[in-house]
N, C-alpha and C. Protein backbone atom coordinates (compact mmCIF):
# COMPACT_ATOMS: atom_id res chain seq x y z
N UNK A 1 -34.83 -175.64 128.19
CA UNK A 1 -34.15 -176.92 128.20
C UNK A 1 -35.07 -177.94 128.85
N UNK A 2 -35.29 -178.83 128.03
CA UNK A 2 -36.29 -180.35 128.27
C UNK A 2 -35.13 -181.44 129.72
N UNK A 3 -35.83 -181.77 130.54
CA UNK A 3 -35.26 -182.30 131.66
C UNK A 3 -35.49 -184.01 130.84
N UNK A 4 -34.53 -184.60 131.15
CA UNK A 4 -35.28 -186.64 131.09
C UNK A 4 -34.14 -187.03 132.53
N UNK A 5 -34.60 -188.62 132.50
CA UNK A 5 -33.92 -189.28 133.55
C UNK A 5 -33.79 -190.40 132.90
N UNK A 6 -32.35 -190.74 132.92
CA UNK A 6 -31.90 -191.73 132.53
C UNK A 6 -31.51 -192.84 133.96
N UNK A 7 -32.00 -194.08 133.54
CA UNK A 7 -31.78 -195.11 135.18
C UNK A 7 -30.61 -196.47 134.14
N UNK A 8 -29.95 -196.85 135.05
CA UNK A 8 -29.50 -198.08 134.53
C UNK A 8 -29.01 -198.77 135.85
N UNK A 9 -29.38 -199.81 135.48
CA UNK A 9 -28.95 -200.90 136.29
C UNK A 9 -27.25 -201.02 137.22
N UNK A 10 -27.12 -200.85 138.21
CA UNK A 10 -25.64 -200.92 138.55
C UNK A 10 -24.94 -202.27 138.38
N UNK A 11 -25.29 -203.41 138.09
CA UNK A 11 -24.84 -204.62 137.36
C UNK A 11 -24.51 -204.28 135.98
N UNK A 12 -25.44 -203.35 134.98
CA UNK A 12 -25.23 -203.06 133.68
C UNK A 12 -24.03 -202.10 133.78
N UNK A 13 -23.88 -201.04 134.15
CA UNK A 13 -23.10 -199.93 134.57
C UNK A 13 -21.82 -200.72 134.81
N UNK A 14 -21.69 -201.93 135.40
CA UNK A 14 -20.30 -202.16 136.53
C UNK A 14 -19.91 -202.98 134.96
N UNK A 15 -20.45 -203.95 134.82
CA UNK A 15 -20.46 -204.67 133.21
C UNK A 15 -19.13 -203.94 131.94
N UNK A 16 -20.42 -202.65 131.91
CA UNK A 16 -19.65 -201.96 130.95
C UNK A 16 -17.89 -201.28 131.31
N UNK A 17 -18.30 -200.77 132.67
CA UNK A 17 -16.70 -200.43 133.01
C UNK A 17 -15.79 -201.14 133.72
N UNK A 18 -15.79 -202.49 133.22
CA UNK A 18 -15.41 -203.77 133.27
C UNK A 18 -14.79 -204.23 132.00
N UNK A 19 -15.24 -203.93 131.17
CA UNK A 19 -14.80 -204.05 129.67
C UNK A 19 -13.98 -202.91 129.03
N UNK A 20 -14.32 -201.70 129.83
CA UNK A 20 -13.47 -200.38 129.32
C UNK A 20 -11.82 -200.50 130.30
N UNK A 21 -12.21 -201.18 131.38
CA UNK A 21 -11.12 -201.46 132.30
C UNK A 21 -11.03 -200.48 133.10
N UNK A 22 -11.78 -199.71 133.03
CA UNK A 22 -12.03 -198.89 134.39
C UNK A 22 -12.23 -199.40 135.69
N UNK A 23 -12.75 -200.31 135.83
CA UNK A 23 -12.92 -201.25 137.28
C UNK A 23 -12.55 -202.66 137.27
N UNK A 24 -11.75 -203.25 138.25
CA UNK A 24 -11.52 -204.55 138.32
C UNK A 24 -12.57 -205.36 138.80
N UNK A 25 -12.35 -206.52 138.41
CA UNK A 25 -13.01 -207.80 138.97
C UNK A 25 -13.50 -207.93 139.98
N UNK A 26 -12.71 -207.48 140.76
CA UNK A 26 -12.68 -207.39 142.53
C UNK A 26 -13.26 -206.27 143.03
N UNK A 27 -13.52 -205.37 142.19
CA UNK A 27 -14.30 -204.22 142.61
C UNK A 27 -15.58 -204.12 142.43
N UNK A 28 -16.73 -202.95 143.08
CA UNK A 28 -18.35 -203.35 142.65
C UNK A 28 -18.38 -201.98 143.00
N UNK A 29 -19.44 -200.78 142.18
CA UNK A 29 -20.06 -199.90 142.52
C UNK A 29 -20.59 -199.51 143.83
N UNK A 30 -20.48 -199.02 144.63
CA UNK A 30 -20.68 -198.50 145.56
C UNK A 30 -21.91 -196.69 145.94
N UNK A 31 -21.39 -196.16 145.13
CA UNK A 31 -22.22 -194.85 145.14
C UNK A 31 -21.66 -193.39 143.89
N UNK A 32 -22.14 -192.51 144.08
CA UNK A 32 -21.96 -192.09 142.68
C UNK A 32 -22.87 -190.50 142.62
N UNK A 33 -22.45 -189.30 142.59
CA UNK A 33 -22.70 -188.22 142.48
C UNK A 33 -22.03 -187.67 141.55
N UNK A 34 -22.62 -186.32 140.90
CA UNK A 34 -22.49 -185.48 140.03
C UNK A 34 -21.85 -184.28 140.65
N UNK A 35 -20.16 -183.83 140.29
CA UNK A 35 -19.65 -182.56 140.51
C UNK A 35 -19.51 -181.73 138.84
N UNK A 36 -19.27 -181.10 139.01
CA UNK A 36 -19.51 -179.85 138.06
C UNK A 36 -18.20 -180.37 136.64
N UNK A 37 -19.58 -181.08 135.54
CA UNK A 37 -18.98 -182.00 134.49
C UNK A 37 -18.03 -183.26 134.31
N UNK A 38 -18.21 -183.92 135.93
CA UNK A 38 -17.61 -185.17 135.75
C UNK A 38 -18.87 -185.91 136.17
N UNK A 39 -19.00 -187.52 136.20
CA UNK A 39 -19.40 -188.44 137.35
C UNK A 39 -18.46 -188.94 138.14
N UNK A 40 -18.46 -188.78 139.94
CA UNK A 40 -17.96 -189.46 140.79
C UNK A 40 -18.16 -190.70 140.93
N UNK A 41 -17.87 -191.91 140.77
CA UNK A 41 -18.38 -193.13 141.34
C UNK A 41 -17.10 -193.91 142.25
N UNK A 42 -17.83 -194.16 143.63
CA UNK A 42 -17.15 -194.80 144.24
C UNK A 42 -16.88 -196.10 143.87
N UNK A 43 -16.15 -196.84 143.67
CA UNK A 43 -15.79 -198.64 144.15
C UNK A 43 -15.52 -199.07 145.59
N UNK A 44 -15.90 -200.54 145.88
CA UNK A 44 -15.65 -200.95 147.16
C UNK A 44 -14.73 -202.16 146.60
N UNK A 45 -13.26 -202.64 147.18
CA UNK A 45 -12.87 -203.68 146.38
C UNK A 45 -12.88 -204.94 147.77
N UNK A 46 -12.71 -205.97 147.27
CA UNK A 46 -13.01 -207.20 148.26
C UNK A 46 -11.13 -207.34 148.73
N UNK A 47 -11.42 -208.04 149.34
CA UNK A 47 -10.03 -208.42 150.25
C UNK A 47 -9.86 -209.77 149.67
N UNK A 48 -8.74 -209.09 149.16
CA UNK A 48 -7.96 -210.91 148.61
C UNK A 48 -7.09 -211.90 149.81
């Protein structure tokens, strides 16, 4: 099995799950690890 690394931008990333509606407006990426067949990603949301 061939290894690659995929990088993307966390502005591009937040973008897209912004449009899927996975994350609000008010929220921004924070951090993000790999458990066994998901991605974790944290959000931090602002104080309204």
């Amino acid at each position: 099995m061939k290894e690659r690394i995929i990088r993307m931008e966390l502005t591009d990333l937040e973008k897209i799950l912004r449009e899927q509606g996975t994350i609000k407006k008010n929220e921004h990426l924070n951090d993000a690890h790999i458990e066994p067949g998901e991605l974790v990603i944290r959000v931090l949301a602002e104080d309204k």
